[in-house]
N, C-alpha and C. Protein backbone atom coordinates (compact mmCIF):
# COMPACT_ATOMS: atom_id res chain seq x y z
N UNK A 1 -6.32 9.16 -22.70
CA UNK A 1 -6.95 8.49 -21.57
C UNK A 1 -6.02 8.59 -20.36
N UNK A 2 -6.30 9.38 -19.20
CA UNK A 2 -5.47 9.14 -17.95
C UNK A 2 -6.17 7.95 -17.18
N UNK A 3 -4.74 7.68 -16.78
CA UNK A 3 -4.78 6.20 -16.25
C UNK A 3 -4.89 6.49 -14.66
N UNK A 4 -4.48 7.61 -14.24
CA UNK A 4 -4.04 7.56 -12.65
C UNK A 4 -4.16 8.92 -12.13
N UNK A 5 -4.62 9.24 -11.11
CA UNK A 5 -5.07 10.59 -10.19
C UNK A 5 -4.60 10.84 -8.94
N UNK A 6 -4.13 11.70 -8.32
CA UNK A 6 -3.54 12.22 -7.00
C UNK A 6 -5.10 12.35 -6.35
N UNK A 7 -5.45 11.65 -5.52
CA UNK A 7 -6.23 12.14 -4.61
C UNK A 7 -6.06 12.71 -3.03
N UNK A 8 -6.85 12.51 -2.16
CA UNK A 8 -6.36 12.83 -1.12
C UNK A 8 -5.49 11.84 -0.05
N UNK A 9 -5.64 10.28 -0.71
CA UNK A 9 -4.56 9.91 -0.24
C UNK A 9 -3.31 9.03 -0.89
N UNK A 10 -3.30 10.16 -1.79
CA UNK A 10 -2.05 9.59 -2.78
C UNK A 10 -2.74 9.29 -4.65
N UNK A 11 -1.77 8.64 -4.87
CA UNK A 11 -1.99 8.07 -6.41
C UNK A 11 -3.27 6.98 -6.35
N UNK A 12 -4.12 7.42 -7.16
CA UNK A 12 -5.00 6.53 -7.13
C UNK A 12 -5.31 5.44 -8.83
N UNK A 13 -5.47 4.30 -8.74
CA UNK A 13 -5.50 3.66 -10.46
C UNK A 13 -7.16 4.04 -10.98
N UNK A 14 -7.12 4.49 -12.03
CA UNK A 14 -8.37 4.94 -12.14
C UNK A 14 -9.62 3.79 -12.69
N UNK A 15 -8.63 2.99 -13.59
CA UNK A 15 -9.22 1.67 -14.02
C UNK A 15 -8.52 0.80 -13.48
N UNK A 16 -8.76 -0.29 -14.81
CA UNK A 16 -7.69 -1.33 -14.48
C UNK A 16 -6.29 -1.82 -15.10
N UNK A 17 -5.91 -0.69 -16.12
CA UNK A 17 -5.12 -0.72 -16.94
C UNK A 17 -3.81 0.78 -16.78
N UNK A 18 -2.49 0.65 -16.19
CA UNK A 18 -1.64 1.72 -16.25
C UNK A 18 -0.53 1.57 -17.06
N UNK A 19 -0.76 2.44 -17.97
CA UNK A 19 0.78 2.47 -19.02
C UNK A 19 1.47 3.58 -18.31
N UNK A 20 3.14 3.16 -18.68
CA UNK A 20 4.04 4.33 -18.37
C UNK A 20 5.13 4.00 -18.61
N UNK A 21 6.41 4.59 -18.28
CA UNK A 21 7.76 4.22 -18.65
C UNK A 21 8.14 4.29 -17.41
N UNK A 22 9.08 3.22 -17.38
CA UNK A 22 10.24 2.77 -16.01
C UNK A 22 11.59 4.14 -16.33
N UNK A 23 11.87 4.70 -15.35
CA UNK A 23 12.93 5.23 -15.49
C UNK A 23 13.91 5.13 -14.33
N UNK A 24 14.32 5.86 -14.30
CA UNK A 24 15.81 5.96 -13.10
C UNK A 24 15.77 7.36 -12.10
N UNK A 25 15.40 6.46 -10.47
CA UNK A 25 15.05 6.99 -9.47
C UNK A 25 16.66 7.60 -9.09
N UNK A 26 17.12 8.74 -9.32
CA UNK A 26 18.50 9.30 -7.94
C UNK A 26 18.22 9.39 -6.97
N UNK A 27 17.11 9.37 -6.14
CA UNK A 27 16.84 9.39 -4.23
C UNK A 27 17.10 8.01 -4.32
N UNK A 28 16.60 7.03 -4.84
CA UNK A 28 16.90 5.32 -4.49
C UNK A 28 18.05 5.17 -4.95
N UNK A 29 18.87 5.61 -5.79
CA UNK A 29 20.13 5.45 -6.19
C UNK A 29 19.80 4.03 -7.11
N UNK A 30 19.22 3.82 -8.08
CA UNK A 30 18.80 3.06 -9.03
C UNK A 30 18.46 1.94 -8.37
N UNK A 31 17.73 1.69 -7.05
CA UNK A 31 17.53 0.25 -6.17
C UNK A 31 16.21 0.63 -6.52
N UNK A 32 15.34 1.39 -6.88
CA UNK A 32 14.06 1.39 -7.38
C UNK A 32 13.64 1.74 -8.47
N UNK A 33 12.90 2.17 -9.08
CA UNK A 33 12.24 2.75 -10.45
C UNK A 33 11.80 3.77 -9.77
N UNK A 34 11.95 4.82 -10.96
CA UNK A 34 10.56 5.83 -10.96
C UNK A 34 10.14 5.85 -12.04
N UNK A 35 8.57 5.66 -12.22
CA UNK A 35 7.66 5.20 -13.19
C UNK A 35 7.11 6.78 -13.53
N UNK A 36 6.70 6.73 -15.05
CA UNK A 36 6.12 8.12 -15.55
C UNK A 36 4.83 7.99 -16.12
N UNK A 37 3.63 8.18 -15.43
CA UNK A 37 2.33 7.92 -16.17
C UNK A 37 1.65 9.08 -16.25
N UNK A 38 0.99 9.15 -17.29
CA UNK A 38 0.12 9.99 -17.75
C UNK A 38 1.21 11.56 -17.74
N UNK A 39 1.98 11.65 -17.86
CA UNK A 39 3.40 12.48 -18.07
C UNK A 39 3.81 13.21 -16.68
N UNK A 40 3.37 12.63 -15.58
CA UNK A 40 3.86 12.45 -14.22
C UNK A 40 4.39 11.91 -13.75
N UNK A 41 6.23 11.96 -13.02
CA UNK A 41 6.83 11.30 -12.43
C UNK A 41 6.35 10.68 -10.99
N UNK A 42 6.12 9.35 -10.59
CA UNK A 42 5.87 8.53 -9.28
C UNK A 42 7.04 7.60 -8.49
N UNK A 43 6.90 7.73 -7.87
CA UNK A 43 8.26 6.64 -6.94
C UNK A 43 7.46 5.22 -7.01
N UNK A 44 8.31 4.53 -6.80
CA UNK A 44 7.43 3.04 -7.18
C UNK A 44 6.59 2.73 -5.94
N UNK A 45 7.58 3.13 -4.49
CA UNK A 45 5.93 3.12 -3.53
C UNK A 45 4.93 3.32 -3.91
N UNK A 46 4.82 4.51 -4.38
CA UNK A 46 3.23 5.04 -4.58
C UNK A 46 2.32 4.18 -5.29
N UNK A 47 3.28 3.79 -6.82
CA UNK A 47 2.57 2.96 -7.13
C UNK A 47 2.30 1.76 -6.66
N UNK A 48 2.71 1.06 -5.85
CA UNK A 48 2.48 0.05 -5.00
C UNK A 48 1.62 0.30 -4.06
N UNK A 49 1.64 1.24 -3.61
CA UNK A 49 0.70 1.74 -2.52
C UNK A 49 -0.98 2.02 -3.56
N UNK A 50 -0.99 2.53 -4.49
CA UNK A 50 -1.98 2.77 -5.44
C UNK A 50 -2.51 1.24 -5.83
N UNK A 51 -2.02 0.45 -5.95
CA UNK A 51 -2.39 -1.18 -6.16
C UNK A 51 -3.20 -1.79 -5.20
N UNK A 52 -2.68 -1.47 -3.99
CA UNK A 52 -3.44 -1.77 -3.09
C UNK A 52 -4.79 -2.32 -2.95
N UNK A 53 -5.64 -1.28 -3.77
CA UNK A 53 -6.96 -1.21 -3.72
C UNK A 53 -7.48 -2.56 -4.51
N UNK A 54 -6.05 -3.34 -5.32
CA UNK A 54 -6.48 -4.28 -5.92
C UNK A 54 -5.68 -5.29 -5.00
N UNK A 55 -6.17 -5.63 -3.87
CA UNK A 55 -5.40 -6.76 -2.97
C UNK A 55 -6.14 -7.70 -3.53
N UNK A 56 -5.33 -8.79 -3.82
CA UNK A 56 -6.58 -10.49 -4.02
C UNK A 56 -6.71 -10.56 -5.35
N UNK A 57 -6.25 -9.75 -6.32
CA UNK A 57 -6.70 -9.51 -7.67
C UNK A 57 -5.08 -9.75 -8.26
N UNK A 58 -5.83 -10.79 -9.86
CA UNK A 58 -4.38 -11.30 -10.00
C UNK A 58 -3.77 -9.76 -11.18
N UNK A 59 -2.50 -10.18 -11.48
CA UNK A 59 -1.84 -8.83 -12.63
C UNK A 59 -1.40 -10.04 -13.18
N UNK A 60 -1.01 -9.04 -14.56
CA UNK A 60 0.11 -9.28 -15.73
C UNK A 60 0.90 -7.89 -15.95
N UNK A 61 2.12 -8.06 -15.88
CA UNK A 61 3.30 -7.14 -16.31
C UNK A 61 3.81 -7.52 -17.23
N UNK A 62 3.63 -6.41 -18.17
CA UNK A 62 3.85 -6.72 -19.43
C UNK A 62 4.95 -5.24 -19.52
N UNK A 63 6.24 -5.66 -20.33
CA UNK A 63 7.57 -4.71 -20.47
C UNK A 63 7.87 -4.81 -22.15
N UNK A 64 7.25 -3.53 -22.62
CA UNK A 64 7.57 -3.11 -24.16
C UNK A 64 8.46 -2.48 -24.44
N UNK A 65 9.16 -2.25 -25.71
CA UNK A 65 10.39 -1.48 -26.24
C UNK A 65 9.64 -0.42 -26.66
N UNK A 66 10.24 0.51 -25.93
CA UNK A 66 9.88 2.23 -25.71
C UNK A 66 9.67 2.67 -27.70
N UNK A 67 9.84 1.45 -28.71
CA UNK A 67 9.74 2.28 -29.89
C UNK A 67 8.36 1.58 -30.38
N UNK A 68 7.52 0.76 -29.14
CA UNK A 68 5.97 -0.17 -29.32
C UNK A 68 5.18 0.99 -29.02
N UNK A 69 3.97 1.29 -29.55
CA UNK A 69 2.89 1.32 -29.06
C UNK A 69 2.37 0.64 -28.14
N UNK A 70 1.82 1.27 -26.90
CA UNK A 70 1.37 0.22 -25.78
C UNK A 70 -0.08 1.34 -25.69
């Protein structure tokens, strides 16, 4: 199941659900994440910028051990 799409203006969430792994941004010098979904590296702007579309809408962040099934 892909969770997320490059459109024409950027990363877009396709539902309402994105799995991925947090990793380690070298342009931010570890002051940000870079997140890996659907086996694509993103800068965490984007994904913030990709959220967007859910302004007003509440989340849950949920952080699993990379040896869970999520």
């Amino acid at each position: 199941m892909m969770h997320v799409r490059r459109g024409r203006l950027g990363l877009a969430i396709i539902e309402e659900t994105v799995r991925g792994r947090i990793g380690w941004d070298d342009a931010a010098e570890g002051r940000l994440p870079l997140v890996t979904i659907d086996g694509q590296e993103f800068f965490w702007n984007e994904l913030g910028h990709a959220l967007m579309c859910f302004e007003g809408w509440q989340f849950k962040l949920e952080v699993a051990d990379r040896s869970d099934e999520v």
